[in-house]
C-alpha atoms as a PDB file:
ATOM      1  CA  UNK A   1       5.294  -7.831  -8.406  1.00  0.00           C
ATOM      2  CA  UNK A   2       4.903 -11.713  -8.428  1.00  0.00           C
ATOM      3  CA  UNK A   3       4.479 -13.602 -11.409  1.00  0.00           C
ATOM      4  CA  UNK A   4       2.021 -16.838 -11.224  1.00  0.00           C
ATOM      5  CA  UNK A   5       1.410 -19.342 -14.082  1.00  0.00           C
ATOM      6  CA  UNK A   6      -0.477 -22.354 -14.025  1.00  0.00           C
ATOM      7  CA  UNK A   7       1.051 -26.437 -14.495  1.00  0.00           C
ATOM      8  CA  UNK A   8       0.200 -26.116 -18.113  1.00  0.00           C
ATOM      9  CA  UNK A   9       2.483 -26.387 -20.896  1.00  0.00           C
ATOM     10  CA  UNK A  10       2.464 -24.234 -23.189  1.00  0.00           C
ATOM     11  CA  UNK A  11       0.698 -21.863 -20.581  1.00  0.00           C
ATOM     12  CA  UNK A  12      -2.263 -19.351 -22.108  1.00  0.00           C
ATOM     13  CA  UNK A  13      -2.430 -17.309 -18.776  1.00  0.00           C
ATOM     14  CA  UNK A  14      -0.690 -15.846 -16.552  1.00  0.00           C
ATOM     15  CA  UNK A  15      -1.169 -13.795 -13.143  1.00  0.00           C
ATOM     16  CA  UNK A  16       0.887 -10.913 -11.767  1.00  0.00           C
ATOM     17  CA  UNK A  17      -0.276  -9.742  -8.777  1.00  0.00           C
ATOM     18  CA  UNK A  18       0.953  -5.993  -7.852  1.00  0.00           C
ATOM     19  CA  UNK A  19       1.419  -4.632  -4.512  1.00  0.00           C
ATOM     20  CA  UNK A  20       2.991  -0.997  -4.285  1.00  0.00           C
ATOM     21  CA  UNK A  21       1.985   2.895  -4.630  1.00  0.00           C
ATOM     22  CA  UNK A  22       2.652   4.442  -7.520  1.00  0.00           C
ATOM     23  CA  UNK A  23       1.743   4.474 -11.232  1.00  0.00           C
ATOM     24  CA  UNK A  24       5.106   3.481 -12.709  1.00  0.00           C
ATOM     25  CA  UNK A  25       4.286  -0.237 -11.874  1.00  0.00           C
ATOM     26  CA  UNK A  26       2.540   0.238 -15.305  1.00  0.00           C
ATOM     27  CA  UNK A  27       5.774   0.773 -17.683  1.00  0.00           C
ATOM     28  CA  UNK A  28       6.885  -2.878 -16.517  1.00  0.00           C
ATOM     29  CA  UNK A  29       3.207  -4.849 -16.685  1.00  0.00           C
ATOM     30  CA  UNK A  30       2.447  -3.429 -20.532  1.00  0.00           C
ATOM     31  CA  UNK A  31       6.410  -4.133 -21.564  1.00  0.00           C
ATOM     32  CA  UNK A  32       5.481  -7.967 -20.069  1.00  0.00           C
ATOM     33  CA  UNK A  33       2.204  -7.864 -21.998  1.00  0.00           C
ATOM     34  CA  UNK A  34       3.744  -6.443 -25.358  1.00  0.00           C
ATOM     35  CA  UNK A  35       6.767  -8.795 -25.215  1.00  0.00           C
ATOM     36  CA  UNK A  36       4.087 -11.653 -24.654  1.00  0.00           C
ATOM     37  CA  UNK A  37       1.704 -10.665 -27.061  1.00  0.00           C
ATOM     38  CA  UNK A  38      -1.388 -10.277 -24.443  1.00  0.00           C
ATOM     39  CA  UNK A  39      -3.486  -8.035 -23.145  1.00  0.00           C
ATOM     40  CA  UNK A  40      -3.642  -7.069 -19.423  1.00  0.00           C
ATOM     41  CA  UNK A  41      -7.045  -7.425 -17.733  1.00  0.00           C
ATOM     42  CA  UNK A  42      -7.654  -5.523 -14.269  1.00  0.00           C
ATOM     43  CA  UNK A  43      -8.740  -7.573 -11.439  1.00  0.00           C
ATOM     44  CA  UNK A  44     -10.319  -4.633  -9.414  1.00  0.00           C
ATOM     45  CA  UNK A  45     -12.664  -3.317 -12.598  1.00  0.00           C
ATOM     46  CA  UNK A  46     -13.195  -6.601 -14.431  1.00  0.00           C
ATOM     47  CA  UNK A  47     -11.961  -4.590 -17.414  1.00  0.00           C
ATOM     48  CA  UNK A  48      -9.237  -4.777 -19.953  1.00  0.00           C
ATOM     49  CA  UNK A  49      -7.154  -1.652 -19.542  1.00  0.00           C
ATOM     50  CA  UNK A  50      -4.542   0.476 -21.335  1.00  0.00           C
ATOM     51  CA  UNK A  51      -1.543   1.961 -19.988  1.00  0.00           C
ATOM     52  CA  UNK A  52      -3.406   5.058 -19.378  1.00  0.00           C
ATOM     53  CA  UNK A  53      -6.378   3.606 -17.549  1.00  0.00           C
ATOM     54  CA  UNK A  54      -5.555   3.776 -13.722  1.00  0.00           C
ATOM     55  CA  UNK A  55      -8.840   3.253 -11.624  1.00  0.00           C
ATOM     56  CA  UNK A  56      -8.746  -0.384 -10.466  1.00  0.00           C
ATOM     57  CA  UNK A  57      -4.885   0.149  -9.353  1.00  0.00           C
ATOM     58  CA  UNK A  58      -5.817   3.365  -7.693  1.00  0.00           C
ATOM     59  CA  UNK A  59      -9.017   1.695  -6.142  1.00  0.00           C
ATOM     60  CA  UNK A  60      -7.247  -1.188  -5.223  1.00  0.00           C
ATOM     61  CA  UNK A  61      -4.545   1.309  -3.489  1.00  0.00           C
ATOM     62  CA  UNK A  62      -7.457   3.687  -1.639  1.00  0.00           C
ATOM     63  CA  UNK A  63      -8.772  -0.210  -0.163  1.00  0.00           C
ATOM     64  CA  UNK A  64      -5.627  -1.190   0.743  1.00  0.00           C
ATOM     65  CA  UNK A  65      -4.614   1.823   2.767  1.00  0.00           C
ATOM     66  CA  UNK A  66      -8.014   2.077   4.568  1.00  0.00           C
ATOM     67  CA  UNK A  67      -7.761  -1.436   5.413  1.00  0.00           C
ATOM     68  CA  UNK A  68      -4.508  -1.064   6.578  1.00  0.00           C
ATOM     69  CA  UNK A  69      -5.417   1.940   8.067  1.00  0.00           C
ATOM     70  CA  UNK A  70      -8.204  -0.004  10.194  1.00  0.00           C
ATOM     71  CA  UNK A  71      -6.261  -2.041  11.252  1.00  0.00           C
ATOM     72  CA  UNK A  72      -3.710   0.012  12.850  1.00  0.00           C
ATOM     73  CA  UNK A  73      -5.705   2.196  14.851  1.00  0.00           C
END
């Protein structure tokens, strides 16, 4: 997981960008989002999600292997 945030001070967003298999990546992202008081918005669906909602991470995951996959054979 890597952690971005912009020059500004105080800073109103942040970006973590999450590489990995797995849905326990989730447990960590909405402790980060409760302990900042946000809400976590999903990249792949455009969406804001709850810690239940999986389909962008597990889209993002099925891309990422197929690229991958392309690329090594």
């Amino acid at each position: 997981m890597e952690l971005n945030i912009g020059p500004d001070d105080p800073v109103d967003s942040i970006t973590l960008h999450v590489r990995g298999s797995g849905d326990d990546v989730f447990t960590a992202v909405f402790r980060l989002a409760e302990a900042l008081h946000c809400k976590v918005l999903d990249c792949m669906e455009g969406d804001l999600i709850t810690p239940r909602q999986t389909t962008g991470w597990h889209a993002f995951q099925q891309y990422r292997d197929h690229t991958l996959g392309a690329a090594v054979g």
